[in-house]
Protein backbone atom coordinates (compact mmCIF):
# COMPACT_ATOMS: atom_id res chain seq x y z
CA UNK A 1 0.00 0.00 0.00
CA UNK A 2 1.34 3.61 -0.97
CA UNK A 3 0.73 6.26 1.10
CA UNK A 4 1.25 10.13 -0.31
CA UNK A 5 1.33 12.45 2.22
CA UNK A 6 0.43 16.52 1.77
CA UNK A 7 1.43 19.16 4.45
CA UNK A 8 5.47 17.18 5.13
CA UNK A 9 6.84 20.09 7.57
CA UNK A 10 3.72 20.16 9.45
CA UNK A 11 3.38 18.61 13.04
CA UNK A 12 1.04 16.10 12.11
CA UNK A 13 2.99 15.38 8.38
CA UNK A 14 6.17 15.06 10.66
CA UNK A 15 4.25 12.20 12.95
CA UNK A 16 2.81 10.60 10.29
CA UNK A 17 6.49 10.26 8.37
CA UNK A 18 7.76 8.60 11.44
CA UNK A 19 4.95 6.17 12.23
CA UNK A 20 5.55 4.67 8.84
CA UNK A 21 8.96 4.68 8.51
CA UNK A 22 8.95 2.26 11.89
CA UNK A 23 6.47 0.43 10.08
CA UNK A 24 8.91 0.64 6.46
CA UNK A 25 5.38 1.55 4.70
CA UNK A 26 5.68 2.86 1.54
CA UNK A 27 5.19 6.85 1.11
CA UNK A 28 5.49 9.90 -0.24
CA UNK A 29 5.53 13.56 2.04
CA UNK A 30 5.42 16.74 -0.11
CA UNK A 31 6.01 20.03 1.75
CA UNK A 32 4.07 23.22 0.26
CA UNK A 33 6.88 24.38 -1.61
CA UNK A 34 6.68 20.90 -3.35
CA UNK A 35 3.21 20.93 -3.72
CA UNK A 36 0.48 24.15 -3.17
CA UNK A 37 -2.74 21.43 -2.89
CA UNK A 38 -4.54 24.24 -4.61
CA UNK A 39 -2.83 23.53 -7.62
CA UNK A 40 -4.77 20.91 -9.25
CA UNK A 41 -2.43 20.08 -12.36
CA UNK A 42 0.46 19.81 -10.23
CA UNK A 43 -1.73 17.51 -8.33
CA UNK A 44 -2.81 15.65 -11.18
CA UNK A 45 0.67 15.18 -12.09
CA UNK A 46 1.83 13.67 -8.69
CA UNK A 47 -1.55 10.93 -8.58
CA UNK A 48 -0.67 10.30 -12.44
CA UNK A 49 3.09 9.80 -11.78
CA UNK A 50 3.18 8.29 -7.95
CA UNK A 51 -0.69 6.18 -7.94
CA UNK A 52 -1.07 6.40 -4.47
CA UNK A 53 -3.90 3.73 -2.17
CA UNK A 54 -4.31 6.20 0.76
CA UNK A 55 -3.78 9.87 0.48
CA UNK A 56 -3.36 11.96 3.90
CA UNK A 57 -3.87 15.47 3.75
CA UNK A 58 -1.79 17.32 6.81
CA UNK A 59 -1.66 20.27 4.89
CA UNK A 60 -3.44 23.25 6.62
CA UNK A 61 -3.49 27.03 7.08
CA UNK A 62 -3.62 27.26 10.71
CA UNK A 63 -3.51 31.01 11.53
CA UNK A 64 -7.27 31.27 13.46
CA UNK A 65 -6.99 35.43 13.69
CA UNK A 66 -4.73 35.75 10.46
CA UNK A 67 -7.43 34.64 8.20
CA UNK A 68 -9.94 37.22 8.99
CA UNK A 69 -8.05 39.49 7.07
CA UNK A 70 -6.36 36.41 4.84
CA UNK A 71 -9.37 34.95 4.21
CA UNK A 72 -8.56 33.75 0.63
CA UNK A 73 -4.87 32.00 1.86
CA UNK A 74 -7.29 30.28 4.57
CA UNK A 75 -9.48 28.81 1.44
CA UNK A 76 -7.20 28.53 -0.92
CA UNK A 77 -5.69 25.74 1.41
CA UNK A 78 -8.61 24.53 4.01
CA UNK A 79 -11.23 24.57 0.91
CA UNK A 80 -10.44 23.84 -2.32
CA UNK A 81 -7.12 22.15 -1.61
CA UNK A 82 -9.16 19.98 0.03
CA UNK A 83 -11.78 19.85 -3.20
CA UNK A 84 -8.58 18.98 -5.39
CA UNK A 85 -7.66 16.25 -3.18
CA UNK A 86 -10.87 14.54 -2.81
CA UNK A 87 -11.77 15.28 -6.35
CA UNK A 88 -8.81 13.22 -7.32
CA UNK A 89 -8.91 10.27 -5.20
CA UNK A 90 -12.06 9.68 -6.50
CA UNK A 91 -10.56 9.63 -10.04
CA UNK A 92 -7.98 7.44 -9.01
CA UNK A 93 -10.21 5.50 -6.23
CA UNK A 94 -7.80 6.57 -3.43
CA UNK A 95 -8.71 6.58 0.16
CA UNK A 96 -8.62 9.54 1.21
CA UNK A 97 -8.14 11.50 4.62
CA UNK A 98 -8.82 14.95 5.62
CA UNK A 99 -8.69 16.88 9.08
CA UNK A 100 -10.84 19.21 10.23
CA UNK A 101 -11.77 21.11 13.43
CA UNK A 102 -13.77 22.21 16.67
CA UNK A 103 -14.03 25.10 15.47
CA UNK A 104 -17.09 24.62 13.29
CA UNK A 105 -18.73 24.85 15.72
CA UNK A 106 -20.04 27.75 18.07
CA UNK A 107 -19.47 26.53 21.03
CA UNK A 108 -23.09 27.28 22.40
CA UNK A 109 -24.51 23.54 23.35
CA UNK A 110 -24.70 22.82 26.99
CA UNK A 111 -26.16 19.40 27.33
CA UNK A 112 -22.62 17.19 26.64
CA UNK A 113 -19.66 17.18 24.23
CA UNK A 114 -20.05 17.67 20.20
CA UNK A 115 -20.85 14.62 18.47
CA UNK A 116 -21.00 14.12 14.49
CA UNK A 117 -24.64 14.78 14.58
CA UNK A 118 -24.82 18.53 16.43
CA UNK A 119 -25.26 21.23 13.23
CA UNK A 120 -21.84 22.97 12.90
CA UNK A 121 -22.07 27.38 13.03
CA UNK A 122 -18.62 28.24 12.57
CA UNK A 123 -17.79 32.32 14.67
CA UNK A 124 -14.79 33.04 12.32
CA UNK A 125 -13.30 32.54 8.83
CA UNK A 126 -10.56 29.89 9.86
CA UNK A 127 -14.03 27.67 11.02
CA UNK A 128 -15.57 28.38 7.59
CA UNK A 129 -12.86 27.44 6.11
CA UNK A 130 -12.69 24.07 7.34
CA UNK A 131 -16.38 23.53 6.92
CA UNK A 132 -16.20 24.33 3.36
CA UNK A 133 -13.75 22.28 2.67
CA UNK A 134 -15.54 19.19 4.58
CA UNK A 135 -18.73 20.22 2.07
CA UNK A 136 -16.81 19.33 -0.67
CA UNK A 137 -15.76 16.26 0.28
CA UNK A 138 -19.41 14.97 0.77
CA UNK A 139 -19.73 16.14 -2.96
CA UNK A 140 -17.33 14.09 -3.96
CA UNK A 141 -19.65 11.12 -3.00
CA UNK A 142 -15.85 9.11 -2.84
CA UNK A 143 -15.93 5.50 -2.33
CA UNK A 144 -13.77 5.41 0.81
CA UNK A 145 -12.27 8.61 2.56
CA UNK A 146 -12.53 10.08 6.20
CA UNK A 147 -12.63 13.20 7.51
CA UNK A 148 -11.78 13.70 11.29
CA UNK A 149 -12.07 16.37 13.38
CA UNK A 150 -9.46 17.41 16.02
CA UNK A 151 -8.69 20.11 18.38
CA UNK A 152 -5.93 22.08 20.00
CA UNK A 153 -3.03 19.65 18.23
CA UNK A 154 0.32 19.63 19.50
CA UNK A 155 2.75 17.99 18.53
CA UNK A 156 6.94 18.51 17.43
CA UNK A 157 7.51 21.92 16.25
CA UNK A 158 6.27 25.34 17.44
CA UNK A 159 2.46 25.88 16.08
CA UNK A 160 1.25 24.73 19.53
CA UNK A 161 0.18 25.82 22.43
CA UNK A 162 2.48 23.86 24.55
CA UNK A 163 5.35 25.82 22.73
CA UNK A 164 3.66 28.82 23.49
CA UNK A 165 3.93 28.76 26.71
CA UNK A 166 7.05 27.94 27.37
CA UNK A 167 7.60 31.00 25.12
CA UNK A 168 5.72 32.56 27.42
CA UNK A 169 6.98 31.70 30.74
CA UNK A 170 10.88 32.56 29.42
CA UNK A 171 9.34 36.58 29.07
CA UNK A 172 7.05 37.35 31.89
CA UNK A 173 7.01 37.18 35.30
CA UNK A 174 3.46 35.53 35.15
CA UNK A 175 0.88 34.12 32.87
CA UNK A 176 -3.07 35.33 31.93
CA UNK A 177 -4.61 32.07 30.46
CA UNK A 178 -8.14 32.12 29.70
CA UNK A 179 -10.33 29.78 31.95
CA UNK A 180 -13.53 30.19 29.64
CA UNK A 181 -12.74 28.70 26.66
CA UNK A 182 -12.59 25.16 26.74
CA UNK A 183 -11.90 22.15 24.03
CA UNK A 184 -9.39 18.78 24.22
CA UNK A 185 -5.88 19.10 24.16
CA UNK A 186 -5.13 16.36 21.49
CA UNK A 187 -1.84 14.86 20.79
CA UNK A 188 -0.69 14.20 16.86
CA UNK A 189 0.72 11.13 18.37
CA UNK A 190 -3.06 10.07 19.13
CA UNK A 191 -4.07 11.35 15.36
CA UNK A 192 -1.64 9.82 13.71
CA UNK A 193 -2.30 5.95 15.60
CA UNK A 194 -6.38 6.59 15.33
CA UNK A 195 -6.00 7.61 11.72
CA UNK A 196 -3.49 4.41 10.74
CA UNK A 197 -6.06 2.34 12.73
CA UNK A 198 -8.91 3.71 10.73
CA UNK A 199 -7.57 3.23 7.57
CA UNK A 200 -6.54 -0.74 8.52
CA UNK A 201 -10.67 -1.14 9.03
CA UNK A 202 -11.53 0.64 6.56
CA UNK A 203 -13.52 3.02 7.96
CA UNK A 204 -15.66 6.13 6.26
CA UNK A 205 -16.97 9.08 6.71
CA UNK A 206 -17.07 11.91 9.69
CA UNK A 207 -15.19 11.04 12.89
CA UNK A 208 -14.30 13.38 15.54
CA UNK A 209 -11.00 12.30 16.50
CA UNK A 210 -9.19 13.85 20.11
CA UNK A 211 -7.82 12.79 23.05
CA UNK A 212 -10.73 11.71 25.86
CA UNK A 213 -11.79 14.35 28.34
CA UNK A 214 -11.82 18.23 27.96
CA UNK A 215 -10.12 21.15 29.88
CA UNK A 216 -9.46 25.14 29.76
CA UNK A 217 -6.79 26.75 28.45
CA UNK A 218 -6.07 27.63 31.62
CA UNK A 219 -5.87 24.08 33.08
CA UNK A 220 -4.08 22.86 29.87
CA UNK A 221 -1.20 25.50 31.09
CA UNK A 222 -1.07 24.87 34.53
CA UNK A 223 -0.45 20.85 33.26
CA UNK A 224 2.24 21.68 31.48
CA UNK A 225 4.04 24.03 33.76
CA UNK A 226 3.38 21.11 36.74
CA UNK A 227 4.65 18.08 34.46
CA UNK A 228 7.54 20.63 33.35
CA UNK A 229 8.54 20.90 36.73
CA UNK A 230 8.00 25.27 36.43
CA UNK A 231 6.74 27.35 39.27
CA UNK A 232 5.06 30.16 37.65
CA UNK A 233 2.08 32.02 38.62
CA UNK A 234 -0.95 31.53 36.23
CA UNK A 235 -3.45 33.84 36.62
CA UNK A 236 -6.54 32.63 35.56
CA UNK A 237 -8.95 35.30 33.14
CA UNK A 238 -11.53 35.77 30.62
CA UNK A 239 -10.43 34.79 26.91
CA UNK A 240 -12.39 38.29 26.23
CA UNK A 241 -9.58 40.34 27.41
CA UNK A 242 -7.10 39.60 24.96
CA UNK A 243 -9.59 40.68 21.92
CA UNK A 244 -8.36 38.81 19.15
CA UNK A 245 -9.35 39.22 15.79
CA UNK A 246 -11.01 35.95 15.36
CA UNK A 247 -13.97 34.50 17.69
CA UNK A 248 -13.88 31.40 19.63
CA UNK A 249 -16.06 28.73 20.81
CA UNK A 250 -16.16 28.70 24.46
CA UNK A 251 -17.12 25.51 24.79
CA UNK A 252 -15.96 23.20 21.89
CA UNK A 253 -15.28 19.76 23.14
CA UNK A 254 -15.99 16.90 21.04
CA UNK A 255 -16.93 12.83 21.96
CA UNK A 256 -14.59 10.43 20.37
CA UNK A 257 -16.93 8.05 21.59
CA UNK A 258 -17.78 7.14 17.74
CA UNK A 259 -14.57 6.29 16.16
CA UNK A 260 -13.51 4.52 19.70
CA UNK A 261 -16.50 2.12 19.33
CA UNK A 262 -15.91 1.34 15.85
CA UNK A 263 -12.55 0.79 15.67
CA UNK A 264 -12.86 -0.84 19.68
CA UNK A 265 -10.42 1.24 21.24
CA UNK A 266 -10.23 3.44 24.34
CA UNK A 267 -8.48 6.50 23.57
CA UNK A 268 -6.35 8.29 26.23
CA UNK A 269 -7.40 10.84 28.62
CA UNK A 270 -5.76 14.30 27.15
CA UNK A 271 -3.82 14.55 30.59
CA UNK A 272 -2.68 11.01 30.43
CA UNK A 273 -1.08 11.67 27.04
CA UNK A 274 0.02 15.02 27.74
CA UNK A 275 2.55 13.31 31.41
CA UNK A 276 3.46 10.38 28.58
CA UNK A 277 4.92 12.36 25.96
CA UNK A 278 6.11 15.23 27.92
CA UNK A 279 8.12 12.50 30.41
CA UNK A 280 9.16 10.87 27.23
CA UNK A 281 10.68 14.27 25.93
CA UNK A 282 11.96 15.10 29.78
């Protein structure tokens, strides 16, 4: 089975590369500079030339407040990179895999987590974005392909919010971390072992895929700082004060309680896999 691989330099593109070169799977990883998914006849050129099975799209603009402003960048990638892709591996019957996001939704339902079956209402363009591009996968009508949602990722590199603060804890003598705005810390190491599982059954369609349980930002710091072994104040305050450009849910945790069932797996507790890997990094 050949893998190709979009999105190479990304967290999540980085995990996936080293889960299957310990398993010596075949692949391909293109970075962005290799490969703008946008750009459907260098696309075409790459299924024609490499005929993948499975295609895993890691590619992603990630910049929530940048694409308010950027909002055609945010598209370009999240939408109808996402239309080329899926519009291809139906040509040449790939499986294909997409990632998505909490934030389609608005963070307003109080009775439990999200599941696949609560109506997504995106607050900002990065959201859309996403959506869109999940749209146009259902078009597609493709024979096998997944598309799984995920929330605050973190993995290898510095797009995360574990990177952050340490950033943050280097230049001030204390942190302000929002307590009300809430989600699942989710680990790429969890993605990438969910997704590879997935794929093995065959599974399709929408999944929301994160680590079990759900915290704050502000507990999700004051984990890392305690399993970092950092004595820092954290002072805990309203996301509303730091008026970013983009809106967030406040309350966007998902249930994983789908994909576990089918696939018959418990998935870790978010704080459980946050002590493993950051012990395993210690």
């Amino acid at each position: 089975m050949k893998y190709l691989i979009f999105g190479k330099n990304g967290q999540l593109g980085e995990e996936f590369q080293k889960a299957l070169s310990n398993k010596n799977m075949k692949f391909l990883a293109l970075s962005h500079k290799e490969c703008d998914i946008s750009d459907l006849k260098k696309l075409r050129e790459i299924f024609e030339s490499y005929k993948p099975d499975v295609v895993i799209n890691c590619a992603a603009y990630n910049y929530v407040d940048k694409a308010e402003t950027d909002f055609w960048d945010s598209y370009k990638t999240n939408a109808l990179g996402v239309r080329n892709l899926s519009y291809l591996s139906k040509i040449y019957n790939c499986y294909f895999i997409t990632y998505s996001t909490d934030y389609v939704f608005d963070g307003t339902k109080e009775e439990g987590l999200y599941t696949e079956g609560d109506t997504p209402n995106p607050l900002n363009e990065y959201g859309k974005s996403k959506l869109t591009g999940e749209k146009w996968v259902f078009e597609e009508d493709l024979n096998k392909y997944l598309i799984l949602r995920t929330s605050w990722v973190y993995g290898e590199g510095k797009q995360n919010f574990i990177y952050k603060v340490l950033q943050w804890v280097e230049r001030n003598s204390y942190l302000k971390i929002a307590y009300d705005e809430i989600s699942v810390p989710t680990s790429t190491r969890t993605i990438v072992e969910v997704t590879l599982k997935a794929i093995k059954q065959e599974l399709s369609g929408l999944y929301h895929l994160t680590n079990s349980g759900y915290a704050s930002r502000y507990e999700w710091a004051k984990k890392i700082l305690e399993l970092k072994g950092i004595k820092k104040f954290i002072y805990p305050v309203s996301k509303d004060i730091f008026d970013l450009p983009a809106k967030r849910p406040k309350f966007s945790a998902m249930d994983n309680g789908k994909i576990s069932s089918e696939l018959g797996i418990e998935i870790l507790r978010w704080d459980e896999e946050l002590e493993a890997l950051l012990k395993y990094k210690n």
